[in-house]
PDB file of N, CA and C in Angstrom:
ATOM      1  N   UNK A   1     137.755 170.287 217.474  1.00  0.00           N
ATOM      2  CA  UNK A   1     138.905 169.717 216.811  1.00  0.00           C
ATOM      3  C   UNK A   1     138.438 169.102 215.493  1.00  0.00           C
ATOM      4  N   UNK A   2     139.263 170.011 214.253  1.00  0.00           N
ATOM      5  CA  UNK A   2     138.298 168.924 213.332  1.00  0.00           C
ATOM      6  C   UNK A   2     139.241 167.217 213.123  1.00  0.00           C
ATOM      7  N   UNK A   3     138.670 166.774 212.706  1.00  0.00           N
ATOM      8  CA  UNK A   3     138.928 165.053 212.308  1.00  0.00           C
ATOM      9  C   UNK A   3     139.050 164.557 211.168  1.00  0.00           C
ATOM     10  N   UNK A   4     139.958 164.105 211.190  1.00  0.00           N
ATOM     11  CA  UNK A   4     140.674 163.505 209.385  1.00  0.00           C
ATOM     12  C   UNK A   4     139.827 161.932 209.539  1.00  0.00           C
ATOM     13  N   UNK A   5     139.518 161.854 208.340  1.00  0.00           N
ATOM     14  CA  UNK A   5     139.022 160.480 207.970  1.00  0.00           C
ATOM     15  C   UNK A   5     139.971 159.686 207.432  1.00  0.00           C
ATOM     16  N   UNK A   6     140.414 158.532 207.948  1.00  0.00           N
ATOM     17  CA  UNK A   6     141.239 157.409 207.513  1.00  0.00           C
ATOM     18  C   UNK A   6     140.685 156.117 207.394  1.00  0.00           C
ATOM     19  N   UNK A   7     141.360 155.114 206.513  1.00  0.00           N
ATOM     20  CA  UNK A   7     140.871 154.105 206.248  1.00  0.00           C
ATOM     21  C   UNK A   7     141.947 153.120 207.020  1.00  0.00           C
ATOM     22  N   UNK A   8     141.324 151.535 207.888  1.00  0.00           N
ATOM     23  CA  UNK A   8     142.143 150.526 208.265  1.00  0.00           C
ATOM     24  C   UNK A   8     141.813 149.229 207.610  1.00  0.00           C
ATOM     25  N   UNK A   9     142.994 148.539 207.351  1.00  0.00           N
ATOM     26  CA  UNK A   9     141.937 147.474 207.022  1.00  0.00           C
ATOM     27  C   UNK A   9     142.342 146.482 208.103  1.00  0.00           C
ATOM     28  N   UNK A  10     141.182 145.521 209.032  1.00  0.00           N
ATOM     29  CA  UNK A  10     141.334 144.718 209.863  1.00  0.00           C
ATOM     30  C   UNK A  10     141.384 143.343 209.574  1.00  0.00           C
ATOM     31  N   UNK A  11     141.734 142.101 210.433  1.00  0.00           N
ATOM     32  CA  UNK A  11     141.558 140.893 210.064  1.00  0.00           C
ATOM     33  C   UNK A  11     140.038 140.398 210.759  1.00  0.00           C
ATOM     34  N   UNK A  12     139.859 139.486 210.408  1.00  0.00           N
ATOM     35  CA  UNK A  12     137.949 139.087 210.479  1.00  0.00           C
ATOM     36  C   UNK A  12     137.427 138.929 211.981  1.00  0.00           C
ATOM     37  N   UNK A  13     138.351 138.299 212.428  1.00  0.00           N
ATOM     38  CA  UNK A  13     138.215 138.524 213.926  1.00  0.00           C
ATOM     39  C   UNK A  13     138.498 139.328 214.444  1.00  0.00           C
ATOM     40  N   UNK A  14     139.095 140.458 214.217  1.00  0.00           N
ATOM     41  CA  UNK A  14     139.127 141.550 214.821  1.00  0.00           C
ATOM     42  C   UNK A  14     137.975 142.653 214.407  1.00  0.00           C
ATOM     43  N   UNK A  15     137.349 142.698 213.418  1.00  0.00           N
ATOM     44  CA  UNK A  15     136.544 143.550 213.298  1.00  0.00           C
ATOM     45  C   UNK A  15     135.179 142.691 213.591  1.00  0.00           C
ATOM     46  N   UNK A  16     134.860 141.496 213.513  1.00  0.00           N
ATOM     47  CA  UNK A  16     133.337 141.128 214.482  1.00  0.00           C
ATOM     48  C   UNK A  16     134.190 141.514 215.601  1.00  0.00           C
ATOM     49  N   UNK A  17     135.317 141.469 216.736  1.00  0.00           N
ATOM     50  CA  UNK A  17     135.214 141.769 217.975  1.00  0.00           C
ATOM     51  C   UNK A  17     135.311 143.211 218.325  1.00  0.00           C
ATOM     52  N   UNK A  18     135.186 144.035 217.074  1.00  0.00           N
ATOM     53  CA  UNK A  18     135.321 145.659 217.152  1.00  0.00           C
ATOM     54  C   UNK A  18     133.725 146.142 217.049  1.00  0.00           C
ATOM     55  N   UNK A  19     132.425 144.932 216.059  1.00  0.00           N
ATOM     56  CA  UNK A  19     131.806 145.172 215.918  1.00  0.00           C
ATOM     57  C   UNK A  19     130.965 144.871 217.557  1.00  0.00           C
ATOM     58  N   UNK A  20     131.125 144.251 217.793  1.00  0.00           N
ATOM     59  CA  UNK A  20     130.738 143.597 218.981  1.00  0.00           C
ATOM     60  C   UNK A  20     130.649 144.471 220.125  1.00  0.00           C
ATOM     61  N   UNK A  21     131.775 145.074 220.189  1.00  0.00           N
ATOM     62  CA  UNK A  21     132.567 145.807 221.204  1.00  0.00           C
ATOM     63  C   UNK A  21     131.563 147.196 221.401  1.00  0.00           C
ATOM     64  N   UNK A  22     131.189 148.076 220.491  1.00  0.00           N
ATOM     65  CA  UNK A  22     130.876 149.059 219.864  1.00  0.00           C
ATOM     66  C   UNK A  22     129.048 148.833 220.434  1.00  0.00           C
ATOM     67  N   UNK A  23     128.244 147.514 219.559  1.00  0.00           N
ATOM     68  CA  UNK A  23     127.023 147.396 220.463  1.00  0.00           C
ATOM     69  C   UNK A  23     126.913 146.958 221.735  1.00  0.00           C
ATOM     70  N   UNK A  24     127.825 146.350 222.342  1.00  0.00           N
ATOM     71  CA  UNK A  24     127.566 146.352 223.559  1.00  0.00           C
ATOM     72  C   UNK A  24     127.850 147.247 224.556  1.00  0.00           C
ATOM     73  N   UNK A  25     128.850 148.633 223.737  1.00  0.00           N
ATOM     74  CA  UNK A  25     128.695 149.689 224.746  1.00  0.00           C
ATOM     75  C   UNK A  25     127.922 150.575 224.334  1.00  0.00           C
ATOM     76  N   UNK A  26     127.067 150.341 223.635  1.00  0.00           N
ATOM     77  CA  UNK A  26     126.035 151.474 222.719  1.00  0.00           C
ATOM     78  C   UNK A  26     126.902 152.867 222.111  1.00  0.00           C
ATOM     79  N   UNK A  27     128.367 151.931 221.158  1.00  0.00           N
ATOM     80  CA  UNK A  27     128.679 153.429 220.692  1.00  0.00           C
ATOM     81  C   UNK A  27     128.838 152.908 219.313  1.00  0.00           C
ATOM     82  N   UNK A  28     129.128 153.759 218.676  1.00  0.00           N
ATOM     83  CA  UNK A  28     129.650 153.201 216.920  1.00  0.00           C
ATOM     84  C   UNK A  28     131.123 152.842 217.134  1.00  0.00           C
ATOM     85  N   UNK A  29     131.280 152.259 215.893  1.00  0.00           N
ATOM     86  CA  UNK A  29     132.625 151.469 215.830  1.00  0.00           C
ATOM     87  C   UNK A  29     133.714 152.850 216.068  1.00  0.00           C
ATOM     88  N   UNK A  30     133.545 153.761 215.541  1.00  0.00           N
ATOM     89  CA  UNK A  30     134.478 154.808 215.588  1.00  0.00           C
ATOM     90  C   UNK A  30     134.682 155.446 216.718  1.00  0.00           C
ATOM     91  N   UNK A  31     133.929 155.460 217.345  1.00  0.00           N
ATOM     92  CA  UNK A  31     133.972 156.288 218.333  1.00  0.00           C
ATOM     93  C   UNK A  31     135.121 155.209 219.888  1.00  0.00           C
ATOM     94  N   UNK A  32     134.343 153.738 219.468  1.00  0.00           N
ATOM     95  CA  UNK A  32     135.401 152.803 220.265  1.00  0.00           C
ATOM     96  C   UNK A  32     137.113 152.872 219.213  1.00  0.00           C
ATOM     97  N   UNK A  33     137.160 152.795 218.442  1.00  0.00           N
ATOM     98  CA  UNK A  33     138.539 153.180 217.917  1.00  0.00           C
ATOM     99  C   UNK A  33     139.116 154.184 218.199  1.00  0.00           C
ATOM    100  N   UNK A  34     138.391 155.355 218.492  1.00  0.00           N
ATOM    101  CA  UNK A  34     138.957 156.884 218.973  1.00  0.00           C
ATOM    102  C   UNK A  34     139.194 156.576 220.452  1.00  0.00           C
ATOM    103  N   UNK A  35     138.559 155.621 221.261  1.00  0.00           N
ATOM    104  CA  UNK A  35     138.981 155.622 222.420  1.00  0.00           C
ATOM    105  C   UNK A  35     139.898 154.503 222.676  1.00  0.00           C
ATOM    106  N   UNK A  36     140.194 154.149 222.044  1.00  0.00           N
ATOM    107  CA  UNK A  36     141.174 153.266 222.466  1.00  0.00           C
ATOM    108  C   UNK A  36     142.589 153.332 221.965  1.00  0.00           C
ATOM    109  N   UNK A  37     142.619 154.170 220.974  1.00  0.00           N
ATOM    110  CA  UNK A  37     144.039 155.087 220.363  1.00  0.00           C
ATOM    111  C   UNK A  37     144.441 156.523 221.518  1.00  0.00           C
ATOM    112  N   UNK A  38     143.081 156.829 222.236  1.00  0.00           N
ATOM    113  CA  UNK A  38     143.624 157.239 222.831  1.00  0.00           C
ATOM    114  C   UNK A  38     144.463 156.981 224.359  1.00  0.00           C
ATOM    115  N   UNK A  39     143.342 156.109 224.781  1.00  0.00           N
ATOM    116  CA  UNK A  39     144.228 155.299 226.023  1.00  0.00           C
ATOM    117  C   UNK A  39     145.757 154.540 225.295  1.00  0.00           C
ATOM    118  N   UNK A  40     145.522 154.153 224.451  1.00  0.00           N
ATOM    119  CA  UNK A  40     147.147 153.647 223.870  1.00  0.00           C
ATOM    120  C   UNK A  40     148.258 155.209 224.081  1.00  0.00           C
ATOM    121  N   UNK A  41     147.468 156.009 223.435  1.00  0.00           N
ATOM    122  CA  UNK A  41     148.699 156.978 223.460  1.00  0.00           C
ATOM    123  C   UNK A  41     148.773 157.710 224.823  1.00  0.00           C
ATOM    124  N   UNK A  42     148.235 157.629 226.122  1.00  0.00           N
ATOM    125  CA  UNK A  42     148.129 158.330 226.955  1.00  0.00           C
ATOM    126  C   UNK A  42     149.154 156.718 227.621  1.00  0.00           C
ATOM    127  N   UNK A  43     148.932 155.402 227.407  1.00  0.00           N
ATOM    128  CA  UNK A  43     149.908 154.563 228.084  1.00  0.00           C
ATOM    129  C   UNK A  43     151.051 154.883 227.519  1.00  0.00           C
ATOM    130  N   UNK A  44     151.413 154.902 226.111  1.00  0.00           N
ATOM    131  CA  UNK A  44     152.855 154.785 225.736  1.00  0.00           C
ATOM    132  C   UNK A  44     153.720 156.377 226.103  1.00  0.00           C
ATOM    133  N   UNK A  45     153.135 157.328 226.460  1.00  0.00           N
ATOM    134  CA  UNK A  45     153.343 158.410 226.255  1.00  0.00           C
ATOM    135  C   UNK A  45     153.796 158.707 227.758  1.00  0.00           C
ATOM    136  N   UNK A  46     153.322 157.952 228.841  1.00  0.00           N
ATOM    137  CA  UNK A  46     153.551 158.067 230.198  1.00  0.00           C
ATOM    138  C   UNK A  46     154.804 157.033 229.991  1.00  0.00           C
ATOM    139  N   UNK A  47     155.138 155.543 229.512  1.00  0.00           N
ATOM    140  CA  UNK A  47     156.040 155.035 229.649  1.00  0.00           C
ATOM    141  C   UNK A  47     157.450 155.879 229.259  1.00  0.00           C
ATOM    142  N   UNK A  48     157.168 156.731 228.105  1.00  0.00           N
ATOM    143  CA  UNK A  48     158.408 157.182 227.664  1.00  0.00           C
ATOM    144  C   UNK A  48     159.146 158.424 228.627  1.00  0.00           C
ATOM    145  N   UNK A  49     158.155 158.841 229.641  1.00  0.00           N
ATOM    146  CA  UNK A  49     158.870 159.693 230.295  1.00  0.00           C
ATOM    147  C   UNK A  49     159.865 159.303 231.322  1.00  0.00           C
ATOM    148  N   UNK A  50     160.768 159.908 231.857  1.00  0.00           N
ATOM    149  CA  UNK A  50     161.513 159.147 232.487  1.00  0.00           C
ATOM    150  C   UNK A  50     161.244 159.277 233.936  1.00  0.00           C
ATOM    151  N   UNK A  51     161.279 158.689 235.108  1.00  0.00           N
ATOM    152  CA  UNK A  51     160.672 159.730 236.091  1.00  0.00           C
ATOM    153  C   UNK A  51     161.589 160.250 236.735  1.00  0.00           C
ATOM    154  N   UNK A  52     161.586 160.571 238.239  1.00  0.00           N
ATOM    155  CA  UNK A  52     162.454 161.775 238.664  1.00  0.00           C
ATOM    156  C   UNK A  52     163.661 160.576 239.492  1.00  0.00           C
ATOM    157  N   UNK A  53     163.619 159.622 238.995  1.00  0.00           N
ATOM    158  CA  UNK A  53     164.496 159.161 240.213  1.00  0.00           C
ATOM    159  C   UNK A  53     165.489 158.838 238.735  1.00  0.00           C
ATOM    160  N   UNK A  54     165.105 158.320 237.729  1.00  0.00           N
ATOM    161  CA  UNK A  54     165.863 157.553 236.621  1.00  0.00           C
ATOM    162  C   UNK A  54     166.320 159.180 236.174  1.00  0.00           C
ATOM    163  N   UNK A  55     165.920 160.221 236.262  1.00  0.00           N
ATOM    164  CA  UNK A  55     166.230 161.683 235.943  1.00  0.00           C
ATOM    165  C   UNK A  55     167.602 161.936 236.353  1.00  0.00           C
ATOM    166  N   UNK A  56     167.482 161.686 237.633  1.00  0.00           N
ATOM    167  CA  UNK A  56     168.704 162.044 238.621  1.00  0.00           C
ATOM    168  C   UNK A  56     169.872 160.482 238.658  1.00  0.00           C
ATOM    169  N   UNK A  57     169.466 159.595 238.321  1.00  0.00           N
ATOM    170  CA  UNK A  57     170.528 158.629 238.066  1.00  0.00           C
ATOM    171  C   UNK A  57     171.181 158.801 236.531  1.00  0.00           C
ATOM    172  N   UNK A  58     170.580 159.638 235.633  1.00  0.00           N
ATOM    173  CA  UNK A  58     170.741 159.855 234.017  1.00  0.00           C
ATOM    174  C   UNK A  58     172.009 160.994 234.261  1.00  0.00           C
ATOM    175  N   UNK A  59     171.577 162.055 235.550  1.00  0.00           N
ATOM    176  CA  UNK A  59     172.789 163.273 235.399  1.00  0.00           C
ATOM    177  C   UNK A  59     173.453 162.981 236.445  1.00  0.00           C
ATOM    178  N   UNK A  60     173.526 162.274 237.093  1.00  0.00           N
ATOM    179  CA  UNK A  60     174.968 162.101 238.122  1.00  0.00           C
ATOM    180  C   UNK A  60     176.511 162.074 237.313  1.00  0.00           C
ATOM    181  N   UNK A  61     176.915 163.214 238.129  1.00  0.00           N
ATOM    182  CA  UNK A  61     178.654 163.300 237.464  1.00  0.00           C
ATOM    183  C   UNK A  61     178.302 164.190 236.889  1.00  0.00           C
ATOM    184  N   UNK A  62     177.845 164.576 236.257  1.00  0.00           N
ATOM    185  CA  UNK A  62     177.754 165.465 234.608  1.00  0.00           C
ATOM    186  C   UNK A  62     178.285 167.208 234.981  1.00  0.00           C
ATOM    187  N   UNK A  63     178.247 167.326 236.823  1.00  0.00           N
ATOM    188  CA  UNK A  63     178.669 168.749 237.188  1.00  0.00           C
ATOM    189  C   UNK A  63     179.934 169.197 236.671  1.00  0.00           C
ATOM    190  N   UNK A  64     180.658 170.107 236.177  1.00  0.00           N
ATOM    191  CA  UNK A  64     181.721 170.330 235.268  1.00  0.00           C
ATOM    192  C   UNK A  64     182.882 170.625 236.554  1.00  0.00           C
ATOM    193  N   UNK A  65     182.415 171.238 237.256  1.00  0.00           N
ATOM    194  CA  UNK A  65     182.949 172.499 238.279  1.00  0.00           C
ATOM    195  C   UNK A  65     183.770 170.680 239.459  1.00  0.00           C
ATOM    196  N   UNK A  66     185.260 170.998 239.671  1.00  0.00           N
ATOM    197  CA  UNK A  66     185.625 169.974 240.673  1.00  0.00           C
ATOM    198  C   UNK A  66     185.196 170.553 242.316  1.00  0.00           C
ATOM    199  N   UNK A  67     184.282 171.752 242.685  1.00  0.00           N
ATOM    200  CA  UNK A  67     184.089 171.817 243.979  1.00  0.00           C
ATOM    201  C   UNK A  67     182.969 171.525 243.940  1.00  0.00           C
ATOM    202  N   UNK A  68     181.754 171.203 245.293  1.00  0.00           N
ATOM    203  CA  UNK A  68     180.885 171.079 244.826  1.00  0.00           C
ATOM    204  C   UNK A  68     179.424 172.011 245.025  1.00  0.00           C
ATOM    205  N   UNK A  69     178.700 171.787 244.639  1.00  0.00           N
ATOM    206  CA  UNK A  69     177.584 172.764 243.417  1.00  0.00           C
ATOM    207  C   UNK A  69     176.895 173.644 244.297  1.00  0.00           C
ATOM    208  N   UNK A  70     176.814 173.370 245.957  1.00  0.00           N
ATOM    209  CA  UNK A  70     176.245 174.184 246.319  1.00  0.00           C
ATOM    210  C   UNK A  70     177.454 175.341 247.271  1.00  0.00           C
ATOM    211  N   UNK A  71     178.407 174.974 247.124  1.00  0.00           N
ATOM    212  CA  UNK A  71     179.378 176.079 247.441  1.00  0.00           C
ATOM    213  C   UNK A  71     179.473 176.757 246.362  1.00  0.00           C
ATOM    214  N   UNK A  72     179.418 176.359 244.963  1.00  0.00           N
ATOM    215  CA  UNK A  72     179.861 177.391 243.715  1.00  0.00           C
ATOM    216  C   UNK A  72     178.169 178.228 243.833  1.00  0.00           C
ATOM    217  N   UNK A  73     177.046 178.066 244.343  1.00  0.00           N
ATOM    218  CA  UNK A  73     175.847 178.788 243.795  1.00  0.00           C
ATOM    219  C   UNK A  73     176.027 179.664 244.914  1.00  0.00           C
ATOM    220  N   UNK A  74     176.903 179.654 246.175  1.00  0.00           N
ATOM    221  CA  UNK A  74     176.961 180.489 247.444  1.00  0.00           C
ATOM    222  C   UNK A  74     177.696 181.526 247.054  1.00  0.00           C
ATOM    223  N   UNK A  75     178.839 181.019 246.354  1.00  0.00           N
ATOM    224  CA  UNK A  75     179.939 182.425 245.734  1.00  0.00           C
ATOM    225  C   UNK A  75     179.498 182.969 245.253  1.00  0.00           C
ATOM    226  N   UNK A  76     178.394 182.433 243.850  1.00  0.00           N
ATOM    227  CA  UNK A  76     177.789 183.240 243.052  1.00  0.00           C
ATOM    228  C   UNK A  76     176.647 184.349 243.779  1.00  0.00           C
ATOM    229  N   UNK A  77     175.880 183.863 244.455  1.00  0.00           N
ATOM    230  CA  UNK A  77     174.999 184.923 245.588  1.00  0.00           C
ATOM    231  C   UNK A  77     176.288 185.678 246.255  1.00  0.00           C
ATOM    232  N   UNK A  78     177.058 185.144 246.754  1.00  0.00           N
ATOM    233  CA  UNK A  78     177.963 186.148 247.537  1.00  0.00           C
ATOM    234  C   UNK A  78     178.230 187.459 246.717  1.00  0.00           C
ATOM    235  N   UNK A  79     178.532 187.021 245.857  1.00  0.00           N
ATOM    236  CA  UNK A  79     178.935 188.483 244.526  1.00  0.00           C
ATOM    237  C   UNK A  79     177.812 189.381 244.175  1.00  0.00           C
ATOM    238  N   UNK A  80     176.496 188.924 245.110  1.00  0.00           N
ATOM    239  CA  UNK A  80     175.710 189.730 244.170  1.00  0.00           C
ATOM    240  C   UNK A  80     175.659 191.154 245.797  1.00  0.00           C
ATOM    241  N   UNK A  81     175.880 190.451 246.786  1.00  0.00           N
ATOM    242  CA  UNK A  81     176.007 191.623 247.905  1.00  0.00           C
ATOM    243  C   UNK A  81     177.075 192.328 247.579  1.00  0.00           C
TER     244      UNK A  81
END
């Protein structure tokens, strides 16, 4: 994957605790910034999904048809004999 170079600028305590961070896990500063943008985007990215229960409370009602859905998918198989 290639990698774009960008510039941040930090406040003072945050970059001694970035510098910090980096020798005490024996990595360079960049490499702890690459990992921690990525756990950010792997948290926010799971929050935004919705799961299967908020799925099915999002489409309740929304069936068009007034009978209901699994008698209309039986007619439809019926027609195909």
């Amino acid at each position: 994957m290639k990698k774009k170079r960008t510039i941040i600028s930090l406040d003072a305590a945050d970059k001694r605790w970035l510098d910090q961070k980096a020798k005490d896990t024996h990595q360079t500063m960049t490499q702890v910034v690459r990992e921690a943008i990525a756990e950010y985007r792997t948290k926010t990215e799971e929050k935004e999904k919705p799961s299967f229960k908020e799925l099915l409370e999002r489409t309740r009602g929304i069936w068009p048809h007034q009978e209901d859905a699994l008698e209309y998918v039986r007619k439809l198989r019926d027609e195909w004999r």
